[in-house]
PDB file of N, CA and C in Angstrom:
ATOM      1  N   UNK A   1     140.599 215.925 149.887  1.00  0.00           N
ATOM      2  CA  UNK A   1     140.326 214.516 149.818  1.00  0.00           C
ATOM      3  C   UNK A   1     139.033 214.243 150.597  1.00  0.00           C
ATOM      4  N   UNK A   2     137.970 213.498 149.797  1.00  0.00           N
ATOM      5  CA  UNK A   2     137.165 213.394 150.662  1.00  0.00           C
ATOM      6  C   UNK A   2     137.270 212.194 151.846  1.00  0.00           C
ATOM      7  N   UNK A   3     136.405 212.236 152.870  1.00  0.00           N
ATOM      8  CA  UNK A   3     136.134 211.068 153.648  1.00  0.00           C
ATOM      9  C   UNK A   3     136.260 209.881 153.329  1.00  0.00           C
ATOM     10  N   UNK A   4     135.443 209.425 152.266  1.00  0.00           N
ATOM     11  CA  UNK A   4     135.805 208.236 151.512  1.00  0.00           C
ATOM     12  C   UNK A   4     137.255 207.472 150.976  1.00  0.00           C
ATOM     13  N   UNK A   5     137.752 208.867 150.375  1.00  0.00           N
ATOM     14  CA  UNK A   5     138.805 208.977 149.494  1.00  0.00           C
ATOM     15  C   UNK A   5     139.844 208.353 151.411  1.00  0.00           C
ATOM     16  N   UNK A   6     139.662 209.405 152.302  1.00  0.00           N
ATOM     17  CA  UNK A   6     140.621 208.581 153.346  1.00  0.00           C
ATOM     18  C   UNK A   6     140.738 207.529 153.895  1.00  0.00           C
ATOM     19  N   UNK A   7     139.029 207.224 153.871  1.00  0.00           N
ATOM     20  CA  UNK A   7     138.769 205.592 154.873  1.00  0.00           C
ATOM     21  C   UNK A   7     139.612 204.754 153.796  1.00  0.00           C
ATOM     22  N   UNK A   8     139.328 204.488 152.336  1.00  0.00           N
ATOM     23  CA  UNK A   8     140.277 203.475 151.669  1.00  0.00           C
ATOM     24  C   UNK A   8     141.097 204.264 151.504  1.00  0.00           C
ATOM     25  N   UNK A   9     142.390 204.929 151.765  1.00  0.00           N
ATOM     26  CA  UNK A   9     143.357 205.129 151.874  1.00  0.00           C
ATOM     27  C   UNK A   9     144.048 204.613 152.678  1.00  0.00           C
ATOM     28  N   UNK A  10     143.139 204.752 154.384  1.00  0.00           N
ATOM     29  CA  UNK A  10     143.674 204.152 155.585  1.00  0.00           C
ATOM     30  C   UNK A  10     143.515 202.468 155.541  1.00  0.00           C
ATOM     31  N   UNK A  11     142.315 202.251 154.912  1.00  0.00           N
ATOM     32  CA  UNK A  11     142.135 200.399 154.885  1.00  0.00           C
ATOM     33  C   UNK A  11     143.097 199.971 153.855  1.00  0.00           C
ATOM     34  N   UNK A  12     144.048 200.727 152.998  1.00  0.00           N
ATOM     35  CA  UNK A  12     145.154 200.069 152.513  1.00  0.00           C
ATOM     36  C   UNK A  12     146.005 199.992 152.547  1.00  0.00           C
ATOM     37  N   UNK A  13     146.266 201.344 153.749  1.00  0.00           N
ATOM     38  CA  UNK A  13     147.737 201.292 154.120  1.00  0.00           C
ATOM     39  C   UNK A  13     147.808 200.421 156.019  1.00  0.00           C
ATOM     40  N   UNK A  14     146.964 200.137 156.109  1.00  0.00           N
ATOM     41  CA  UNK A  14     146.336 199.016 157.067  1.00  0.00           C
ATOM     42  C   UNK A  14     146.736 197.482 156.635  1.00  0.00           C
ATOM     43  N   UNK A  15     146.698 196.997 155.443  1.00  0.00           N
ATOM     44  CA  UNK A  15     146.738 196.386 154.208  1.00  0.00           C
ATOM     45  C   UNK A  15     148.154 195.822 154.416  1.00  0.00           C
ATOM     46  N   UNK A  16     148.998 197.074 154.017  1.00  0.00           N
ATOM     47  CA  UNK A  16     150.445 196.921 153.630  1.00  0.00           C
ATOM     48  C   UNK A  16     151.106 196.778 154.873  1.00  0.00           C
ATOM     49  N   UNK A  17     150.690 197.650 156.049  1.00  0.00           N
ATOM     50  CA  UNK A  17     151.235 197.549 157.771  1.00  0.00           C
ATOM     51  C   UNK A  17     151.399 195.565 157.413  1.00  0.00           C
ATOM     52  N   UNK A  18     149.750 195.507 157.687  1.00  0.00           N
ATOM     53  CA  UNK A  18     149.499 193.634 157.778  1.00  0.00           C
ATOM     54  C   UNK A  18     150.505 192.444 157.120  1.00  0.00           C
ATOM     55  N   UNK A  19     151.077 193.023 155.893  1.00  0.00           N
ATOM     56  CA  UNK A  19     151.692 192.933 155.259  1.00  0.00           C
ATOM     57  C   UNK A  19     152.937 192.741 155.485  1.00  0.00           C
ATOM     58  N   UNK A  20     153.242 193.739 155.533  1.00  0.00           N
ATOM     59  CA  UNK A  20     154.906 194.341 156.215  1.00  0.00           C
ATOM     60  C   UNK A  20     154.971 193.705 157.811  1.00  0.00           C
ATOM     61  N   UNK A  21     154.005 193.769 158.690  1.00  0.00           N
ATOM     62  CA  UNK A  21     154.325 193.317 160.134  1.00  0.00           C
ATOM     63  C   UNK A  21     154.199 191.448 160.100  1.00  0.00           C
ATOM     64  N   UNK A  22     154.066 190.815 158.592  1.00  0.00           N
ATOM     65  CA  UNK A  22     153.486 189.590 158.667  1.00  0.00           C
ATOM     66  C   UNK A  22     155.244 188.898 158.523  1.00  0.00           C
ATOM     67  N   UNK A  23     155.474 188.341 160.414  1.00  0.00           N
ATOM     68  CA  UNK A  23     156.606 187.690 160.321  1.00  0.00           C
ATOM     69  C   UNK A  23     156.942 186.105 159.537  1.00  0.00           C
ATOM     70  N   UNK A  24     155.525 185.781 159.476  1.00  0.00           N
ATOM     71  CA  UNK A  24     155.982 184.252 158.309  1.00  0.00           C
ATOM     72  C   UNK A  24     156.022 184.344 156.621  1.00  0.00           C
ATOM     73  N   UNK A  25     156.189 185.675 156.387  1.00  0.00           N
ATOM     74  CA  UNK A  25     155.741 185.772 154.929  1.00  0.00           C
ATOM     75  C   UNK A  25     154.229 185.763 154.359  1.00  0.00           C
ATOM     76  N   UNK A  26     153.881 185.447 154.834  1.00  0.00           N
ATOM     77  CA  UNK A  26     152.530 185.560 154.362  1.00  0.00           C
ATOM     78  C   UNK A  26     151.759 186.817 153.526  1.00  0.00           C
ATOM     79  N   UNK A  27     151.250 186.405 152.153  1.00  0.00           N
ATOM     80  CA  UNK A  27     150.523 187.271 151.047  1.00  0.00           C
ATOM     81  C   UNK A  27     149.460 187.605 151.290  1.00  0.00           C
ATOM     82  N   UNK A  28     148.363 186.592 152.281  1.00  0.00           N
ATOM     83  CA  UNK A  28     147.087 187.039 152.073  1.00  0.00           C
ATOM     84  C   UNK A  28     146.936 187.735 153.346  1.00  0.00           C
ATOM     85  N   UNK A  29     145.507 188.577 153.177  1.00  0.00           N
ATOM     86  CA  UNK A  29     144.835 188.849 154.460  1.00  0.00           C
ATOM     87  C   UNK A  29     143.650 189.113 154.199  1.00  0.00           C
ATOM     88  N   UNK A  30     142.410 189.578 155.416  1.00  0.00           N
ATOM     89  CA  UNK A  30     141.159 188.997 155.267  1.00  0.00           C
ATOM     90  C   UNK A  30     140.921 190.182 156.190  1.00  0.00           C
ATOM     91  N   UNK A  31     139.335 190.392 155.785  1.00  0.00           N
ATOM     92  CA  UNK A  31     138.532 191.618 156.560  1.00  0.00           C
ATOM     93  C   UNK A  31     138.941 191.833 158.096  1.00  0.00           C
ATOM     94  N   UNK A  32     138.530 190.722 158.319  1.00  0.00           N
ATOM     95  CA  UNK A  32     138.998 190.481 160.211  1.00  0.00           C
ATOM     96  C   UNK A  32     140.317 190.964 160.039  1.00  0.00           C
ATOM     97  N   UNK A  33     141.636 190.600 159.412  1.00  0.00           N
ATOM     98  CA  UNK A  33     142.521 191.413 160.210  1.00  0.00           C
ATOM     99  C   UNK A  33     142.712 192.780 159.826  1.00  0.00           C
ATOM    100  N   UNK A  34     142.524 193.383 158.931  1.00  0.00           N
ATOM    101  CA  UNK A  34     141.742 195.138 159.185  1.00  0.00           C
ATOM    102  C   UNK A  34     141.672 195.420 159.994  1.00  0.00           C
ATOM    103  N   UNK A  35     140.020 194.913 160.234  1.00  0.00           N
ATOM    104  CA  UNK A  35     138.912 195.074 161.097  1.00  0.00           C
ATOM    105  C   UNK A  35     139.894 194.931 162.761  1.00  0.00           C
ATOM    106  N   UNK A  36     140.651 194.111 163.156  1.00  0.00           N
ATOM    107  CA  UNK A  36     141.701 193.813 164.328  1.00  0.00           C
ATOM    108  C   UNK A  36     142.409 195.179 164.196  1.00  0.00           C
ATOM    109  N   UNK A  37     143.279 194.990 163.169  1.00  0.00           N
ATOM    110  CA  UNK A  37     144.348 196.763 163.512  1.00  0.00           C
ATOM    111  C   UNK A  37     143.596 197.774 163.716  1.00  0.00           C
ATOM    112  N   UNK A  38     142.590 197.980 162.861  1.00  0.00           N
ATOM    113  CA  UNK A  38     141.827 199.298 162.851  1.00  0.00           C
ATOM    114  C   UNK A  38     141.033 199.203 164.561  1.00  0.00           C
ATOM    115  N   UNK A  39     140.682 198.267 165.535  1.00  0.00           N
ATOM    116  CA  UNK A  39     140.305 198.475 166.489  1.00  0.00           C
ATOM    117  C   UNK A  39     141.446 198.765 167.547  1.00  0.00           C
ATOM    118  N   UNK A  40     142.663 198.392 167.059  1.00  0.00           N
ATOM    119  CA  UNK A  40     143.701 198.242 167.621  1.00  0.00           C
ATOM    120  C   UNK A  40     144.051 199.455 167.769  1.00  0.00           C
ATOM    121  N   UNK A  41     144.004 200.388 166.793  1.00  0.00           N
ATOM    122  CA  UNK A  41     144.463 201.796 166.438  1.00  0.00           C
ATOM    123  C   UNK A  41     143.376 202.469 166.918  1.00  0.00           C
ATOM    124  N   UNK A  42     142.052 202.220 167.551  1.00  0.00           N
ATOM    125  CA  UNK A  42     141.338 203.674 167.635  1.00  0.00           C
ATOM    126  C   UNK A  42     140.318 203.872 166.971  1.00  0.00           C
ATOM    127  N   UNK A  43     140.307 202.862 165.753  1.00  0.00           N
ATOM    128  CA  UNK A  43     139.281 203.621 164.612  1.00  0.00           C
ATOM    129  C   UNK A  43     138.887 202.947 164.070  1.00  0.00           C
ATOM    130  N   UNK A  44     137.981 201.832 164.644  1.00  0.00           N
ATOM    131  CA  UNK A  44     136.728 200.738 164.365  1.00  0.00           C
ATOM    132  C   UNK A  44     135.919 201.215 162.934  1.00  0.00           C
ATOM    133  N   UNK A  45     136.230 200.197 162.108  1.00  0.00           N
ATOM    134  CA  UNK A  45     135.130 200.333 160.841  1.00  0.00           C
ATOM    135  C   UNK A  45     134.042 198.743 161.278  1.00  0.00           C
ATOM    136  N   UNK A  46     132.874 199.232 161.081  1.00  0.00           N
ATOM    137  CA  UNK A  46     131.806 198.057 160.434  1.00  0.00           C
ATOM    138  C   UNK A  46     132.727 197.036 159.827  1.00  0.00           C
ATOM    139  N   UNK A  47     132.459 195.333 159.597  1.00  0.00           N
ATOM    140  CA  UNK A  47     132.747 194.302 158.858  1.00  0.00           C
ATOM    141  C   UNK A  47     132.182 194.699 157.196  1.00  0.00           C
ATOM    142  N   UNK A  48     131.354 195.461 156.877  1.00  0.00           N
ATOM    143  CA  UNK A  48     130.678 195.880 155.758  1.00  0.00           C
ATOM    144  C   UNK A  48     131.064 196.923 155.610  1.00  0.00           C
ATOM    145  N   UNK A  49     131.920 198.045 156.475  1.00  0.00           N
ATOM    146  CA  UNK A  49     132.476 198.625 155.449  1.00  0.00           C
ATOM    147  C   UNK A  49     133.860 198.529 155.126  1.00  0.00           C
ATOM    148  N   UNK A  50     134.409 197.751 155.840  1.00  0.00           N
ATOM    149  CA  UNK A  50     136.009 197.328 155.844  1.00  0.00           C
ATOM    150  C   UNK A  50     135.823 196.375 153.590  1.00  0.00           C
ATOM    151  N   UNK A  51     134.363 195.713 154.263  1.00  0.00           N
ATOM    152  CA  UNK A  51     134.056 194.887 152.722  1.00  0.00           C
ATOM    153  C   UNK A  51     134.074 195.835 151.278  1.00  0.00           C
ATOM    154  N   UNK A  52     133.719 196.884 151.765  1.00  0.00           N
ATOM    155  CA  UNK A  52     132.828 197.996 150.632  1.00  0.00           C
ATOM    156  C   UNK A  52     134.534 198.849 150.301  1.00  0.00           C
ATOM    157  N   UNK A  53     135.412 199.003 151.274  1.00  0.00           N
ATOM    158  CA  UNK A  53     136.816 199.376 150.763  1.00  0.00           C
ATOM    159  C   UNK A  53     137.390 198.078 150.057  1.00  0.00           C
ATOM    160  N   UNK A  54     137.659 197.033 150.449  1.00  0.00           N
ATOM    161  CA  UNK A  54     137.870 195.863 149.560  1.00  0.00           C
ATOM    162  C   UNK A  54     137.564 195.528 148.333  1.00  0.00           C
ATOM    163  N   UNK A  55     136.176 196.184 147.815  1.00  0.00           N
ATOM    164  CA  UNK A  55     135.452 196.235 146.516  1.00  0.00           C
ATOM    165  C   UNK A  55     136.071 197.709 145.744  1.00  0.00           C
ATOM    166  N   UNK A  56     136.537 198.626 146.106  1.00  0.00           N
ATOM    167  CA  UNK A  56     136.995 199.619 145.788  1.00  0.00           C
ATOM    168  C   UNK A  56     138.385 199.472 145.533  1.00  0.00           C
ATOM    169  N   UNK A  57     138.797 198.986 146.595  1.00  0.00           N
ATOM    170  CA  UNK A  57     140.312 198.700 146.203  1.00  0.00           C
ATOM    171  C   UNK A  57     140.796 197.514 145.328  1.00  0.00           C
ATOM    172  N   UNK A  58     139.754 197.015 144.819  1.00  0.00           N
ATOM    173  CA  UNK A  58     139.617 195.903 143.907  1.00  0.00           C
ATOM    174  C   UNK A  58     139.758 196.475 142.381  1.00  0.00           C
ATOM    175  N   UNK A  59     138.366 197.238 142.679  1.00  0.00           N
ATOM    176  CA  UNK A  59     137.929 197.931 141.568  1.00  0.00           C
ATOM    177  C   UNK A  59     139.572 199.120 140.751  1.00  0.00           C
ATOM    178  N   UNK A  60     140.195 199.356 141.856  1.00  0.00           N
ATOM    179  CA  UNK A  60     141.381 200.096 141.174  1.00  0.00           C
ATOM    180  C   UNK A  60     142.338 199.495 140.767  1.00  0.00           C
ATOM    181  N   UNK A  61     142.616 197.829 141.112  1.00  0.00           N
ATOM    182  CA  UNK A  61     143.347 197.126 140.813  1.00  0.00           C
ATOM    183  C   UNK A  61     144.653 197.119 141.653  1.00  0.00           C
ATOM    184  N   UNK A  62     144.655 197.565 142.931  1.00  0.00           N
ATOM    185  CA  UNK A  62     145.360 197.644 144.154  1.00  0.00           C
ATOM    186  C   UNK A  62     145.419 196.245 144.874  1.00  0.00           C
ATOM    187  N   UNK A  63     144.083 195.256 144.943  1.00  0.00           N
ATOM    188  CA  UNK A  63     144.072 193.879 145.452  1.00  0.00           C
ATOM    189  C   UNK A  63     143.139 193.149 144.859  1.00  0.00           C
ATOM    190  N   UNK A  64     143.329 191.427 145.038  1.00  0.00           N
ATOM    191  CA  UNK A  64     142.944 190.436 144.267  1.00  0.00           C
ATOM    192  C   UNK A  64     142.228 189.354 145.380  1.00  0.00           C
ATOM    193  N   UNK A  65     140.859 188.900 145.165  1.00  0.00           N
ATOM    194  CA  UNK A  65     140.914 188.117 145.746  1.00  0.00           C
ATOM    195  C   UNK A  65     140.536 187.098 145.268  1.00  0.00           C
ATOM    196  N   UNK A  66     141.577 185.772 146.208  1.00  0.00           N
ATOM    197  CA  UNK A  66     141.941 184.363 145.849  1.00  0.00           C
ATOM    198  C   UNK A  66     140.417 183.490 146.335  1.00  0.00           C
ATOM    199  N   UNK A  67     139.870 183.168 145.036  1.00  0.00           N
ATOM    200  CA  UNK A  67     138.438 183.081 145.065  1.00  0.00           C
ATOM    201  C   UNK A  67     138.520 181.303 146.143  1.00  0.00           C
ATOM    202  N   UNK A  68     138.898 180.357 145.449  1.00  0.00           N
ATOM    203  CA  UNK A  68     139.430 178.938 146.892  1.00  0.00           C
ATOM    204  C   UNK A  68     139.480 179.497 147.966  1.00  0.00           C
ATOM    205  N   UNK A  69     139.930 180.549 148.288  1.00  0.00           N
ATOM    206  CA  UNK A  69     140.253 180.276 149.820  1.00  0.00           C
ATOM    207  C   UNK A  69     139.542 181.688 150.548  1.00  0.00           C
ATOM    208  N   UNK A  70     139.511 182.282 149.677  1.00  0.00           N
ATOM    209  CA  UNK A  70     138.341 183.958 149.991  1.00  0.00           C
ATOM    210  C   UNK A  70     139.085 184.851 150.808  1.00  0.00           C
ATOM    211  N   UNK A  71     140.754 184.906 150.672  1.00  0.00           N
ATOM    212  CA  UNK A  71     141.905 185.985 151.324  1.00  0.00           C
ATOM    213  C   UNK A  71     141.872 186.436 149.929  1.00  0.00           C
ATOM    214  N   UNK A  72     142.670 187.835 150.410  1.00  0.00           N
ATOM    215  CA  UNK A  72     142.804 188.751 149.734  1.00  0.00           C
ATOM    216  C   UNK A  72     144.589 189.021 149.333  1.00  0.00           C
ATOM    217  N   UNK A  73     144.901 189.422 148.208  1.00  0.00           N
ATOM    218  CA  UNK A  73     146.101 188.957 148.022  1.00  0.00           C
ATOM    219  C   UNK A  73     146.510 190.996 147.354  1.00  0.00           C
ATOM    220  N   UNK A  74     147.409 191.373 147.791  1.00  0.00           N
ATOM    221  CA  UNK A  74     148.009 192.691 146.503  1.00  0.00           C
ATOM    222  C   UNK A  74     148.114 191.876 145.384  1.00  0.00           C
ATOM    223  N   UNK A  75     147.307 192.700 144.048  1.00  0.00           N
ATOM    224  CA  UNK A  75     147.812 192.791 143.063  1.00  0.00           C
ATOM    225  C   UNK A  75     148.720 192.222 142.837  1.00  0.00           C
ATOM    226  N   UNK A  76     149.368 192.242 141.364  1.00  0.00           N
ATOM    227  CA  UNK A  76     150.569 191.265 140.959  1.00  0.00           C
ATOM    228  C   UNK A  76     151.191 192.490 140.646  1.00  0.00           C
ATOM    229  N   UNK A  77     150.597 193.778 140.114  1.00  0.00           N
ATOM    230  CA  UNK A  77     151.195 195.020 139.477  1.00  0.00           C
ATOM    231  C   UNK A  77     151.321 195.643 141.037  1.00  0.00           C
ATOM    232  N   UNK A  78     150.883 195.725 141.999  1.00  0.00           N
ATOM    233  CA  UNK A  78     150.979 196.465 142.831  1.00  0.00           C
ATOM    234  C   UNK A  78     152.058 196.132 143.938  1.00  0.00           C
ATOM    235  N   UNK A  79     152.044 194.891 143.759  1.00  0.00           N
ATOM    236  CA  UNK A  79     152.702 194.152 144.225  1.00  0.00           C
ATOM    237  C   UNK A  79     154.956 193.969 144.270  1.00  0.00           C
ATOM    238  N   UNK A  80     154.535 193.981 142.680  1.00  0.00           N
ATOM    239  CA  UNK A  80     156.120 194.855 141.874  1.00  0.00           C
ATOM    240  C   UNK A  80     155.893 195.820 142.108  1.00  0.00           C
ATOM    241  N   UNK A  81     155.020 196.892 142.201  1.00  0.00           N
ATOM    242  CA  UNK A  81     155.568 198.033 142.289  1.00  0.00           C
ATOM    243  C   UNK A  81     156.059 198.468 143.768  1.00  0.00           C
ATOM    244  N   UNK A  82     155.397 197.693 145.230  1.00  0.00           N
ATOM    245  CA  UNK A  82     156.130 197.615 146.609  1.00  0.00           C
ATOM    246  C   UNK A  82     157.590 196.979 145.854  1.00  0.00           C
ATOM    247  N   UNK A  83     157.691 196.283 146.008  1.00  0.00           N
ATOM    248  CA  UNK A  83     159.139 195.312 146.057  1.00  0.00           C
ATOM    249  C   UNK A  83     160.030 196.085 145.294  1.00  0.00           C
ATOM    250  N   UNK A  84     159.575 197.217 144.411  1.00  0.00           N
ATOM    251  CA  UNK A  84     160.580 197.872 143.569  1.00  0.00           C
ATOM    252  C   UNK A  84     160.993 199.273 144.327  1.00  0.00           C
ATOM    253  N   UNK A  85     160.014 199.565 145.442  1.00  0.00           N
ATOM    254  CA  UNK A  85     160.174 200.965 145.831  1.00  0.00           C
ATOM    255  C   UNK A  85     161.484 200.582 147.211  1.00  0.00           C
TER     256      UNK A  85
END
């Protein structure tokens, strides 16, 4: 796996943590809170490249973003497919 292939691996399972640790329910999340865990954990990415995994993980159809409000939402397919596992 390359380097790449891990940084968005880790910025999406960063993603799902945010996700999963979000005690009001909450769907969306936003570069900054990444950018927060990942400093939290040890392993600081750039605001631009936390962005440049966001465009990738877009591009695979893993997340959506909610253009009004500019959070980032899972997929609707990716989305069923958490809630089903």
């Amino acid at each position: 796996m390359s380097i790449q292939q891990q940084r968005t691996k880790k910025v999406y399972g960063v993603i799902l943590d945010i996700l999963a640790d979000s005690g009001n329910g909450d769907v969306t999340f936003r570069a900054g809170d990444v950018g927060t865990k990942l400093r939290a954990e040890g392993q600081p990415l750039d605001a631009w490249e936390i962005r440049g995994e966001f465009s990738t993980l877009e591009s695979e159809g893993l997340i959506t973003l909610e253009e009004e409000s500019g959070a980032w939402t899972l997929a609707q397919d990716t989305a069923k497919r958490q809630a089903s596992c």
